[in-house]
C-alpha atoms as a PDB file:
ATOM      1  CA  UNK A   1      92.942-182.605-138.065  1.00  0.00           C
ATOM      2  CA  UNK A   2      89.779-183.991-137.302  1.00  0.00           C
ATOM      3  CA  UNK A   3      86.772-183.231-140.116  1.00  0.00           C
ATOM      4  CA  UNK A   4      82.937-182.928-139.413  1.00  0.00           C
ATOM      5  CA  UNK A   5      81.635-185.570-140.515  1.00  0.00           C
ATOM      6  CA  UNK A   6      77.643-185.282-142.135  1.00  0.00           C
ATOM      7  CA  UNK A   7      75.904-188.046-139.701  1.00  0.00           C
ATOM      8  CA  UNK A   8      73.850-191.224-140.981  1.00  0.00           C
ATOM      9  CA  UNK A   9      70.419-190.941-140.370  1.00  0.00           C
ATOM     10  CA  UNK A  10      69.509-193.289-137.712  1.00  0.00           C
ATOM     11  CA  UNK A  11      66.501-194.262-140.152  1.00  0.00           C
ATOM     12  CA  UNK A  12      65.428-193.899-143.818  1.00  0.00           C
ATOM     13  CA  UNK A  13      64.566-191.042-145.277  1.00  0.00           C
ATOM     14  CA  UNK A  14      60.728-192.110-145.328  1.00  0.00           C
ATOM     15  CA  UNK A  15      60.543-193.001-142.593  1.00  0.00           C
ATOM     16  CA  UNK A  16      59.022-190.237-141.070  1.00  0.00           C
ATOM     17  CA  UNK A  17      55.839-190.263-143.396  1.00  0.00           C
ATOM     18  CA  UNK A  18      53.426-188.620-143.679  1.00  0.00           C
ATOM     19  CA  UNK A  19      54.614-186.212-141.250  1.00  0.00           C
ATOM     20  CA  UNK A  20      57.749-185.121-143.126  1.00  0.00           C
ATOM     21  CA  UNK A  21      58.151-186.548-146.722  1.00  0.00           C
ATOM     22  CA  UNK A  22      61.296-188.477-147.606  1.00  0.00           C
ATOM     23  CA  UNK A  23      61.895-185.941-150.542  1.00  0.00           C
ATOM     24  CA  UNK A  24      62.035-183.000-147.982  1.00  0.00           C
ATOM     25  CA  UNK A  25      64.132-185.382-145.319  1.00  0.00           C
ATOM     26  CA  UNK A  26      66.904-186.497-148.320  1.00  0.00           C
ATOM     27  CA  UNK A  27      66.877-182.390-149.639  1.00  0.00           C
ATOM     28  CA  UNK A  28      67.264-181.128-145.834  1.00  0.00           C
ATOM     29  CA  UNK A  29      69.713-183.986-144.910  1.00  0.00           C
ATOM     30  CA  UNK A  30      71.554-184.463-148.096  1.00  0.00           C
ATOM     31  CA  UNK A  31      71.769-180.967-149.093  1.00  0.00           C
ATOM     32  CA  UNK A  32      71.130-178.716-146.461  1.00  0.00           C
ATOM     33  CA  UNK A  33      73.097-180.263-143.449  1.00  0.00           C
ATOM     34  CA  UNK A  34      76.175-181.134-145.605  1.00  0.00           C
ATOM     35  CA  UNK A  35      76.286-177.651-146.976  1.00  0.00           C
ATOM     36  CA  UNK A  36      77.033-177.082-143.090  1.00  0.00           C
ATOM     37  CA  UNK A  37      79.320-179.655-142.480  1.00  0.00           C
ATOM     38  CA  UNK A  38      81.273-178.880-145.634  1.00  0.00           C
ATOM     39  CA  UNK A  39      81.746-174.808-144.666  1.00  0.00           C
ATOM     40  CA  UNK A  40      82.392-175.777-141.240  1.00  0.00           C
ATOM     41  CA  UNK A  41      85.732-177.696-142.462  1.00  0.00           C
ATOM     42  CA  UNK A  42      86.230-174.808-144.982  1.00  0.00           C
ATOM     43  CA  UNK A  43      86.432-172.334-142.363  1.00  0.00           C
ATOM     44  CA  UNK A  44      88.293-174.046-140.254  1.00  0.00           C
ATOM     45  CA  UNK A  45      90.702-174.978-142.895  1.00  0.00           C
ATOM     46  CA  UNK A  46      90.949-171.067-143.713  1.00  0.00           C
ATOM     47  CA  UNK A  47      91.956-170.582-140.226  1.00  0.00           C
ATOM     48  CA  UNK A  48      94.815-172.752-140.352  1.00  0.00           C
ATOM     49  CA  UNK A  49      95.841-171.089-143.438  1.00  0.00           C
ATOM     50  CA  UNK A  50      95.238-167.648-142.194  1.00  0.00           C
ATOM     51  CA  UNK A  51      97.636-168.128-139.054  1.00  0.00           C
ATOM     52  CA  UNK A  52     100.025-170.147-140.846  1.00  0.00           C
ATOM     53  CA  UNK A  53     100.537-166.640-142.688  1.00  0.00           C
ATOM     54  CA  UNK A  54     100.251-164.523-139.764  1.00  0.00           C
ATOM     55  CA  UNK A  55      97.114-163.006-141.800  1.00  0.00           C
ATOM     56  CA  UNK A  56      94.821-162.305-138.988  1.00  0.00           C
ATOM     57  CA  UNK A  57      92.761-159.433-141.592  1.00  0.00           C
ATOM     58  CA  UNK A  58      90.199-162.376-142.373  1.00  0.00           C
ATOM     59  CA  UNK A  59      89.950-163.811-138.387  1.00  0.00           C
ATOM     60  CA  UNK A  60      86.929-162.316-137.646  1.00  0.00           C
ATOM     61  CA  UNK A  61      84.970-163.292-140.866  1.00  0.00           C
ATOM     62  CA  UNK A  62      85.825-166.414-140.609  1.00  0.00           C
ATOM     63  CA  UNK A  63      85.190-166.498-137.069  1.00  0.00           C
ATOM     64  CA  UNK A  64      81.667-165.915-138.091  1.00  0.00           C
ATOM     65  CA  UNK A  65      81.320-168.552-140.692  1.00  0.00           C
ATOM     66  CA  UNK A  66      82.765-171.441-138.199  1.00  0.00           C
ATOM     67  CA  UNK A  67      79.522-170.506-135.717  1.00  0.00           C
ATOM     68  CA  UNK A  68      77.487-170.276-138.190  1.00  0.00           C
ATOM     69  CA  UNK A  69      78.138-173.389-139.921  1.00  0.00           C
ATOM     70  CA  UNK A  70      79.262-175.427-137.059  1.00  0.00           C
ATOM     71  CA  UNK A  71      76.145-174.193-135.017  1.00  0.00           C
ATOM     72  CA  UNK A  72      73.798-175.290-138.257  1.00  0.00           C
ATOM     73  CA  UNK A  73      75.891-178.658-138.064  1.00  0.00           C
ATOM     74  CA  UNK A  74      75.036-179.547-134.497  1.00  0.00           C
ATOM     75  CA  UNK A  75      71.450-178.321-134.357  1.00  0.00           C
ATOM     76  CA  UNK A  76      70.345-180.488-137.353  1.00  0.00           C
ATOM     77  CA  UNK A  77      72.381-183.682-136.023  1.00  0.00           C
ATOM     78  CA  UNK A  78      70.744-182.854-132.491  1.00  0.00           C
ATOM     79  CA  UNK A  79      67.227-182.401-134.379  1.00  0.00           C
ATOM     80  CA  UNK A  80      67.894-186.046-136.227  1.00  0.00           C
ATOM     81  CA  UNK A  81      67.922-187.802-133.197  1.00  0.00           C
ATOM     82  CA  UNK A  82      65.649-186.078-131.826  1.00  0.00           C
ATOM     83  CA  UNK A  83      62.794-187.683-133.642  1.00  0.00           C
ATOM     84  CA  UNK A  84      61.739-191.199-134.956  1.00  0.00           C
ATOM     85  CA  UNK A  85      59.085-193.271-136.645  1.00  0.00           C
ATOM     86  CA  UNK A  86      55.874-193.897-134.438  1.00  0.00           C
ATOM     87  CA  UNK A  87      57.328-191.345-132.197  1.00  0.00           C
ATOM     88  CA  UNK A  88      55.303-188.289-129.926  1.00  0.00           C
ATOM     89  CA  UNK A  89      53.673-188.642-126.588  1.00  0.00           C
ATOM     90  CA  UNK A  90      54.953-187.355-123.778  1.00  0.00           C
ATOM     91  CA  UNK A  91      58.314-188.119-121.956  1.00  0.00           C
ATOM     92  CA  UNK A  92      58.353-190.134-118.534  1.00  0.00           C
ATOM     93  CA  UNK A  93      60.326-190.203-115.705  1.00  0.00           C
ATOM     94  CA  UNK A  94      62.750-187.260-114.537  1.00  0.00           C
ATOM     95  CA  UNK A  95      62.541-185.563-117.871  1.00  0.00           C
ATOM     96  CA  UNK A  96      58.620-185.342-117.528  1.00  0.00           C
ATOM     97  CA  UNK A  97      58.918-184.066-113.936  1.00  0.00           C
ATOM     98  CA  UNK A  98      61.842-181.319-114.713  1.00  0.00           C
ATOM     99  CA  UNK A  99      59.210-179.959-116.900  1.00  0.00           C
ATOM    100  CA  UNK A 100      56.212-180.009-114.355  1.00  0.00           C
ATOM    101  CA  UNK A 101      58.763-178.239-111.796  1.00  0.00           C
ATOM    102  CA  UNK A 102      59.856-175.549-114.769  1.00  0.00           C
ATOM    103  CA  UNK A 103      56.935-175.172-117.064  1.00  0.00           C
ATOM    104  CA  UNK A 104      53.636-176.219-114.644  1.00  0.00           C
ATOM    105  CA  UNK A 105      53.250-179.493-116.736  1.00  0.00           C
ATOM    106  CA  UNK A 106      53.950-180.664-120.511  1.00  0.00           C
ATOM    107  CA  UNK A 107      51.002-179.064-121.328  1.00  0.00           C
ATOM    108  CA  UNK A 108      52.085-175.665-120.585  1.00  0.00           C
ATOM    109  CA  UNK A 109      55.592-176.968-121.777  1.00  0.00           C
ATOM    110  CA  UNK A 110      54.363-177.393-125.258  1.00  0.00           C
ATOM    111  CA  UNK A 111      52.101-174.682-125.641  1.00  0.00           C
ATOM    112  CA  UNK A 112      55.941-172.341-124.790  1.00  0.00           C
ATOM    113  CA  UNK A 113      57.454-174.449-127.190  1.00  0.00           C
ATOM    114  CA  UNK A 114      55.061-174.291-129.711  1.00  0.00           C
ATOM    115  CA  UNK A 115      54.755-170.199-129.678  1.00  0.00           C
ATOM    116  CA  UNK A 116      58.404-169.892-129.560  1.00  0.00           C
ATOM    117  CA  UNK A 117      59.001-171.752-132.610  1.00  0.00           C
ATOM    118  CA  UNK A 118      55.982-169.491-134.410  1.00  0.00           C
ATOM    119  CA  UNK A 119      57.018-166.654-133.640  1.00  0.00           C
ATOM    120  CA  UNK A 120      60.069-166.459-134.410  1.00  0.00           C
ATOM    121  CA  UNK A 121      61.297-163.106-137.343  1.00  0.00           C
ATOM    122  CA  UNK A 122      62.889-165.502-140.146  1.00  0.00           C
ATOM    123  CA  UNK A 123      64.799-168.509-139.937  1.00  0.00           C
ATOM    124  CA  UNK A 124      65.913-170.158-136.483  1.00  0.00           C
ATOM    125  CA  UNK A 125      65.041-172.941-134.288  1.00  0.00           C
ATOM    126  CA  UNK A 126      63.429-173.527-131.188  1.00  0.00           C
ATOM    127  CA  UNK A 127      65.086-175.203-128.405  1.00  0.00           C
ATOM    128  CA  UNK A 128      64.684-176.812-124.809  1.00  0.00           C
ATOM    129  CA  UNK A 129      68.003-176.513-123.347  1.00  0.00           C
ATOM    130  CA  UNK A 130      69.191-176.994-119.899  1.00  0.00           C
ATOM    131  CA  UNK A 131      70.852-174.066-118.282  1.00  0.00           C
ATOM    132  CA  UNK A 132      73.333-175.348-115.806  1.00  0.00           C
ATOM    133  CA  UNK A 133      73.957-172.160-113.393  1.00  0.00           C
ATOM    134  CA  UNK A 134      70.174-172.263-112.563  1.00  0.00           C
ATOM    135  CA  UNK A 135      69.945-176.046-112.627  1.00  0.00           C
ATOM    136  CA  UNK A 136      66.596-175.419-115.064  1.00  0.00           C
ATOM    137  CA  UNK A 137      65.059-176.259-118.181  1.00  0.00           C
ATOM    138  CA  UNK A 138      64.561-173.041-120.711  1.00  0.00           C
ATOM    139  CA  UNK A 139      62.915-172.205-123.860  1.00  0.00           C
ATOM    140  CA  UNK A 140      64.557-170.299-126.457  1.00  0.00           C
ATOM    141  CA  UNK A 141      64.843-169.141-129.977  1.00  0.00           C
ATOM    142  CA  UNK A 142      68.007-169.652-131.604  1.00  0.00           C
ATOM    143  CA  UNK A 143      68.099-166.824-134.508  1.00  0.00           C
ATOM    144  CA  UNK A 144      69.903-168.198-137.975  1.00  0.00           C
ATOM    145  CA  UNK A 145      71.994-171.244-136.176  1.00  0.00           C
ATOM    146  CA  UNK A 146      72.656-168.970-132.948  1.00  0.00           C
ATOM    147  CA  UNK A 147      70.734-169.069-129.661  1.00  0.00           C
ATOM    148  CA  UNK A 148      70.232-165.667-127.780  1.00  0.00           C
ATOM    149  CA  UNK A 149      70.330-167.721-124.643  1.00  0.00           C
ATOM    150  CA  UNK A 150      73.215-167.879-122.068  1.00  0.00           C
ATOM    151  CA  UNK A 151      76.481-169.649-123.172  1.00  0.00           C
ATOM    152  CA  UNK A 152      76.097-172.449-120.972  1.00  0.00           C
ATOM    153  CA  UNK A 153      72.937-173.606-122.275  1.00  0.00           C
ATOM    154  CA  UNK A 154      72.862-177.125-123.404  1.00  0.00           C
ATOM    155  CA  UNK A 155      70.196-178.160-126.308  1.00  0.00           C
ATOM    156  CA  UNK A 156      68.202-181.143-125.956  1.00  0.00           C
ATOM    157  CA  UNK A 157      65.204-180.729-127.936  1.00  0.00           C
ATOM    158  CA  UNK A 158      65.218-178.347-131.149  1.00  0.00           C
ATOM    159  CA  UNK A 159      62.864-177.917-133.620  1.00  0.00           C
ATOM    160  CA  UNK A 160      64.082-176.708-137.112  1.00  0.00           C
ATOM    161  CA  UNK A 161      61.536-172.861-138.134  1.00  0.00           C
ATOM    162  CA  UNK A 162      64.333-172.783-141.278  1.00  0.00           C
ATOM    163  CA  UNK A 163      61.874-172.375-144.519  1.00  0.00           C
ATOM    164  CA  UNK A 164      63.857-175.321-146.239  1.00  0.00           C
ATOM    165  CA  UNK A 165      61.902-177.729-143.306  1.00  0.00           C
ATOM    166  CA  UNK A 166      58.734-177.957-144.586  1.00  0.00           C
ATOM    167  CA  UNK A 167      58.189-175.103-147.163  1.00  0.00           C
ATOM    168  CA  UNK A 168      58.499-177.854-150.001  1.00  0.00           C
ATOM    169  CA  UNK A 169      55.372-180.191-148.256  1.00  0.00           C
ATOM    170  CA  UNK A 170      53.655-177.656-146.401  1.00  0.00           C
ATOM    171  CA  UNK A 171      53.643-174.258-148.081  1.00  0.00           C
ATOM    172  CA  UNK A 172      53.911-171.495-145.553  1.00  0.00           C
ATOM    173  CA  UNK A 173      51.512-173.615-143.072  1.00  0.00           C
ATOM    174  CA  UNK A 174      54.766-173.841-140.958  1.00  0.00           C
ATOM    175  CA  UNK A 175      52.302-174.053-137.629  1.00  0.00           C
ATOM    176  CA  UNK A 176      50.839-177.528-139.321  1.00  0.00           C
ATOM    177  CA  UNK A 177      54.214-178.364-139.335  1.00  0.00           C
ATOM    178  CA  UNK A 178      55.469-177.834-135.928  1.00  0.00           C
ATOM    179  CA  UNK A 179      52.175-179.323-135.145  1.00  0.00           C
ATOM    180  CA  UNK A 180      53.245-182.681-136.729  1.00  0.00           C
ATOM    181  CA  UNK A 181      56.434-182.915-135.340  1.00  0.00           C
ATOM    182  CA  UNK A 182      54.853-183.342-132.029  1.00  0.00           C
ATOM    183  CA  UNK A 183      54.399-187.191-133.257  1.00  0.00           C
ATOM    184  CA  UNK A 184      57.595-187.633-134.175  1.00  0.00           C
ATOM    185  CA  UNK A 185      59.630-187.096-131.073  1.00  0.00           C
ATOM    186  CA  UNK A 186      62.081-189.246-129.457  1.00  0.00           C
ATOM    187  CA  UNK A 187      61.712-188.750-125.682  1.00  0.00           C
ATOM    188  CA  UNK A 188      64.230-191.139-124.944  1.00  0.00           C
ATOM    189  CA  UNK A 189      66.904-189.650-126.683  1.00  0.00           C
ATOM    190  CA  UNK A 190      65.717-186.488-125.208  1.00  0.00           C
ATOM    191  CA  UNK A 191      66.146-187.970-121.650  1.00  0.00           C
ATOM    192  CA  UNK A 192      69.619-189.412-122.320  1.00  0.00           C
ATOM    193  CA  UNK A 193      70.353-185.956-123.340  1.00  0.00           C
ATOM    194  CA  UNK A 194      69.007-184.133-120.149  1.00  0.00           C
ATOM    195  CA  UNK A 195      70.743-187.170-118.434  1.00  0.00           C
ATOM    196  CA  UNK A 196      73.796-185.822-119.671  1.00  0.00           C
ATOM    197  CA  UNK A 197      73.396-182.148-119.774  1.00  0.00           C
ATOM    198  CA  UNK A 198      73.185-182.240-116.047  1.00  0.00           C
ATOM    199  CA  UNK A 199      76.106-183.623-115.282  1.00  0.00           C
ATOM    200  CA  UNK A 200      77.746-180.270-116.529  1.00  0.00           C
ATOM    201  CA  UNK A 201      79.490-178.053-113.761  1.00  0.00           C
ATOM    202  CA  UNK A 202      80.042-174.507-114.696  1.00  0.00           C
ATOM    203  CA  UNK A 203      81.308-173.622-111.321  1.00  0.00           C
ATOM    204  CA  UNK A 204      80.878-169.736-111.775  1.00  0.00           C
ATOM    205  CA  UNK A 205      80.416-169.408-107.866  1.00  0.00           C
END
């Protein structure tokens, strides 16, 4: 069977200084994300195990703990390379005119962004996704690992609200944080990801 694998960071774990510390990056990366990655296998290794036996009392559980973990697994390897060193600005070409069309310019774009990801009731993320059966760009908080958004919903952009993000540099200022992440972001992997996202056909009519 395959395994989820915890990705390599695509830089080191200072790299992102001052903005995020490397002590918070190797914690949240070393710790956090392979806690995910190593439940995600768990569960699914307890579903084999569970129909090997014809047990099916524990399928819902565990059910539960595959999203959970495999959703935490994706968002952080999505949220990885979705930033860089002597990152930020704003994004060009289609991906900067998808958001004039659905948010009235970045400027509005970030300000939704930005209020999502602060107001959201305990840990989650916020994400830009791209919601194929409108052919649009969205906004949406994703409570724990798990977006209250359609299921067709593609992330492209996420932002990690989790506590473990930025408690350890920046106390419960979690705004400052979101704040700095704005100079971190890699619009270019953003783009190849809207690139992609688009290409998906639902076909519900």
């Amino acid at each position: 069977m395959t395994r989820y694998l915890l990705p390599q960071l695509p830089y080191d774990y200072a790299s992102l200084e001052p903005h995020i510390s490397g002590a918070v990056m190797e914690l949240h990366h070393g710790k956090h994300h392979a806690a995910y990655v190593q439940n995600a296998n768990t569960a699914l290794d307890r579903l084999d195990e569970a129909r090997a036996k014809e047990d099916f009392t524990r399928i819902a559980a565990l059910e539960r703990s595959l999203a959970f973990n495999l959703s935490g697994h994706v968002l952080h390897s999505i949220f990885w390379r979705n930033l860089m060193p002597k990152g930020g600005g704003e994004p060009s070409g289609e991906l900067a005119q998808a958001l004039r069309r659905d948010f009235g310019g970045f400027e509005r774009f970030r300000r939704h962004f930005m209020e999502v990801a602060g107001s959201i009731m305990g840990s989650g993320w916020a994400g830009l996704v791209w919601e194929p059966v409108g052919g649009r760009l969205l906004i949406t908080q994703i409570y724990d690992h798990q977006s209250n958004l359609s299921q067709g919903g593609v992330p492209l952009m996420v932002l990690d609200a989790w506590e473990h993000a930025y408690y350890l540099q920046y106390q419960n200022r979690k705004a400052e944080f979101f704040d700095k992440v704005w100079s971190l972001w890699n619009w270019a992997d953003i783009a190849a990801r809207f690139q992609g996202a688009r290409k998906l056909e639902l076909k519900v009519a």
